[in-house]
C-alpha atoms as a PDB file:
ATOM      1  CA  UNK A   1       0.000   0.000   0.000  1.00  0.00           C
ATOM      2  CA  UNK A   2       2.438   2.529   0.414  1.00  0.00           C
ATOM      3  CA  UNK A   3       3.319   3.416  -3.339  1.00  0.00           C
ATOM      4  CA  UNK A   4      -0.809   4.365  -3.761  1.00  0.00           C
ATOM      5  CA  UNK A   5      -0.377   6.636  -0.685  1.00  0.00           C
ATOM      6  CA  UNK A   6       2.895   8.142  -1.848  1.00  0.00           C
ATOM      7  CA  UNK A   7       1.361   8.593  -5.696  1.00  0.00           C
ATOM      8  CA  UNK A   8      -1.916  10.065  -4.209  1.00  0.00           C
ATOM      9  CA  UNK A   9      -0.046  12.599  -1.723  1.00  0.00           C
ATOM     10  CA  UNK A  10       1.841  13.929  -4.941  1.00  0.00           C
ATOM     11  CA  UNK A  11      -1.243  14.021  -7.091  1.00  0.00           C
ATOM     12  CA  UNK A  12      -3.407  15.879  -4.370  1.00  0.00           C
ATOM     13  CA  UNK A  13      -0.610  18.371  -4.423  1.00  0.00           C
ATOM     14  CA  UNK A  14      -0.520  18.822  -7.881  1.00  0.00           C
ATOM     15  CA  UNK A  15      -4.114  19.366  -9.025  1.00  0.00           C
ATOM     16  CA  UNK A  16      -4.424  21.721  -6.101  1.00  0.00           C
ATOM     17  CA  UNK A  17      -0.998  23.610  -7.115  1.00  0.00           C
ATOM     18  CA  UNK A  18      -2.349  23.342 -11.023  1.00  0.00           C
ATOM     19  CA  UNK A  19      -6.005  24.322 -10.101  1.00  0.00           C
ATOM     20  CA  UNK A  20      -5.267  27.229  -8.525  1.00  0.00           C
ATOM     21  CA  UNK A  21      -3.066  28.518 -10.701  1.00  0.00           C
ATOM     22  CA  UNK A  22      -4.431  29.449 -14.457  1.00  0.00           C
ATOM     23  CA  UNK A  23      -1.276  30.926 -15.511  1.00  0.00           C
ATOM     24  CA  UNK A  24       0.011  27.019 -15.233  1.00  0.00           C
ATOM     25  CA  UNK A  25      -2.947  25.402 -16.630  1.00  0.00           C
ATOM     26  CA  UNK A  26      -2.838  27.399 -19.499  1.00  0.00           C
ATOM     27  CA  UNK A  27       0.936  26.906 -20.599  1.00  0.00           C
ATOM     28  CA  UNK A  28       0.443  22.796 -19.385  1.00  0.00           C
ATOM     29  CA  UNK A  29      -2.512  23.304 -22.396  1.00  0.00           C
ATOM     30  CA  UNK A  30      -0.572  25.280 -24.862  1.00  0.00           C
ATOM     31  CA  UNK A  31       2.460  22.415 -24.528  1.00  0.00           C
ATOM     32  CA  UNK A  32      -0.273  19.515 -25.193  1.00  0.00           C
ATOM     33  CA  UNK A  33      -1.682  21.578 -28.083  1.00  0.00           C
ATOM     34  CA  UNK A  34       1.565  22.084 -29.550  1.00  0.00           C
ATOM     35  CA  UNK A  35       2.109  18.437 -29.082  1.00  0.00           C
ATOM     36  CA  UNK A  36      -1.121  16.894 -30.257  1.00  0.00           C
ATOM     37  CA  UNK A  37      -2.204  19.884 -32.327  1.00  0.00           C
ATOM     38  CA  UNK A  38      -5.641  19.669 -30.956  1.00  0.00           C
ATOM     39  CA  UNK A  39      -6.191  15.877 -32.061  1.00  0.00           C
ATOM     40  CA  UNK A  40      -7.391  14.764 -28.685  1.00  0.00           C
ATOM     41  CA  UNK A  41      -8.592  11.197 -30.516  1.00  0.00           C
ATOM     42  CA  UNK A  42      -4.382  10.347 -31.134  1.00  0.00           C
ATOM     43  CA  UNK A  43      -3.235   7.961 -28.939  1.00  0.00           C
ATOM     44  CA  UNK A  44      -0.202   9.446 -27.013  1.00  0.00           C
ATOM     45  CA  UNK A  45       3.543   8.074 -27.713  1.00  0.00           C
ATOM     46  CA  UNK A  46       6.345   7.217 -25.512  1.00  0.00           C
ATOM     47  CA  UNK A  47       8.198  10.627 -27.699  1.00  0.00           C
ATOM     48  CA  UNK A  48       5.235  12.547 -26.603  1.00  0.00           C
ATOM     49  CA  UNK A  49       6.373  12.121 -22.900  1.00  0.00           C
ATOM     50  CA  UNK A  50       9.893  13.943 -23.643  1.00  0.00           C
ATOM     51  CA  UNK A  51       8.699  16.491 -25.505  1.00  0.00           C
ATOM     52  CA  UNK A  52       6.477  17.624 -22.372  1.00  0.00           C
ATOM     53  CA  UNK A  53       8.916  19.978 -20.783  1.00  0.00           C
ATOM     54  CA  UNK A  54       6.714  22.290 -18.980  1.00  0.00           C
ATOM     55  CA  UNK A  55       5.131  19.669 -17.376  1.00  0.00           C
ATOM     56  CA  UNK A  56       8.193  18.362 -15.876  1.00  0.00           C
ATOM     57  CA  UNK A  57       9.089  21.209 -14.667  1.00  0.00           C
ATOM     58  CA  UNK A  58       5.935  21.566 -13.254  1.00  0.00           C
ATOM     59  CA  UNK A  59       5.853  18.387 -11.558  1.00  0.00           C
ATOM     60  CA  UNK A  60       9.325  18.898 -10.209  1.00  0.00           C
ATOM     61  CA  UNK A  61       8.821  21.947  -8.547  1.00  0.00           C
ATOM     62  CA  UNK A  62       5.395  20.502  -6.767  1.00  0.00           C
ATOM     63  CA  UNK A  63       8.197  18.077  -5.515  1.00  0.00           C
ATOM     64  CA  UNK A  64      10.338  20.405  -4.480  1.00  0.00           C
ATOM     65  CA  UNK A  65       7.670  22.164  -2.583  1.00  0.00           C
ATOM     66  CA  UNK A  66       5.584  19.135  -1.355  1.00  0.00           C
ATOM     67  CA  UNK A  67       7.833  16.362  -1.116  1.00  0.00           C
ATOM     68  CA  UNK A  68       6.603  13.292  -0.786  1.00  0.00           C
ATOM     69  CA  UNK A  69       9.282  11.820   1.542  1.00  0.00           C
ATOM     70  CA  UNK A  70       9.525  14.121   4.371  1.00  0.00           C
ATOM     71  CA  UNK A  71      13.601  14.814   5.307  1.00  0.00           C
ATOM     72  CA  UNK A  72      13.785  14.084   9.412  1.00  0.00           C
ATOM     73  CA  UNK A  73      16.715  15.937  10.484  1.00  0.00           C
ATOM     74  CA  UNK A  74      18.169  15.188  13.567  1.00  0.00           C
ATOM     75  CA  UNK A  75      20.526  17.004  16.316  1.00  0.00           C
ATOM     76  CA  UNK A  76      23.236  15.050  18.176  1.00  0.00           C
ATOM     77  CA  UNK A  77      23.547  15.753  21.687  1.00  0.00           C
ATOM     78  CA  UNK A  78      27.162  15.254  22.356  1.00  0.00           C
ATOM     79  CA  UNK A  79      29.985  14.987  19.927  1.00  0.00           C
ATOM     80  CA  UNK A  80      31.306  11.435  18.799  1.00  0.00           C
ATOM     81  CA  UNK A  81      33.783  10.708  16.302  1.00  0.00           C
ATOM     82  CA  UNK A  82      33.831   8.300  13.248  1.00  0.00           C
ATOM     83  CA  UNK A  83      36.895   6.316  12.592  1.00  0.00           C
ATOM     84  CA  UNK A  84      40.342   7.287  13.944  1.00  0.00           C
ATOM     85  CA  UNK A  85      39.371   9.868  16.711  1.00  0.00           C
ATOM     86  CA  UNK A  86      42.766  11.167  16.870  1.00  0.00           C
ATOM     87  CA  UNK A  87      42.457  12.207  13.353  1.00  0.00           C
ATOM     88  CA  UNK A  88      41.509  16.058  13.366  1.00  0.00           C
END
């Protein structure tokens, strides 16, 4: 179960990041329609995908400001040393 949760965290993100945004939506439609030239009945093509650059960089930055992982940092409490502690 955990790669539906991780896939439906991201896509919540994104269509609320897209939604609200018409500036986006309207260059993600002007990419598809340069792709497809308005032929919504063609199937798409694995050359499509790479040709979709403003939606990658779309996608990426949702990443980059909802990621999906969440970092944990973590503070140490009292210095230690890896290998060779007389090493400075």
């Amino acid at each position: 179960m955990q790669g539906y949760d991780t896939t439906a965290y991201f896509f919540s993100w994104a269509f609320l990041e897209i939604g609200n945004n018409q500036e986006i939506q309207a260059r993600l439609h002007e990419e598809i329609d340069s792709i497809f030239g308005g032929d919504s009945s063609r199937p798409i093509e694995f050359d499509d995908i790479f040709r979709m650059n403003y939606l990658e960089m779309t996608i990426k930055e949702i990443l980059r400001l909802h990621p999906i992982v969440p970092v944990i940092a973590r503070e140490m409490k009292t210095p230690f040393w890896l290998g060779n502690p007389n090493y400075k």
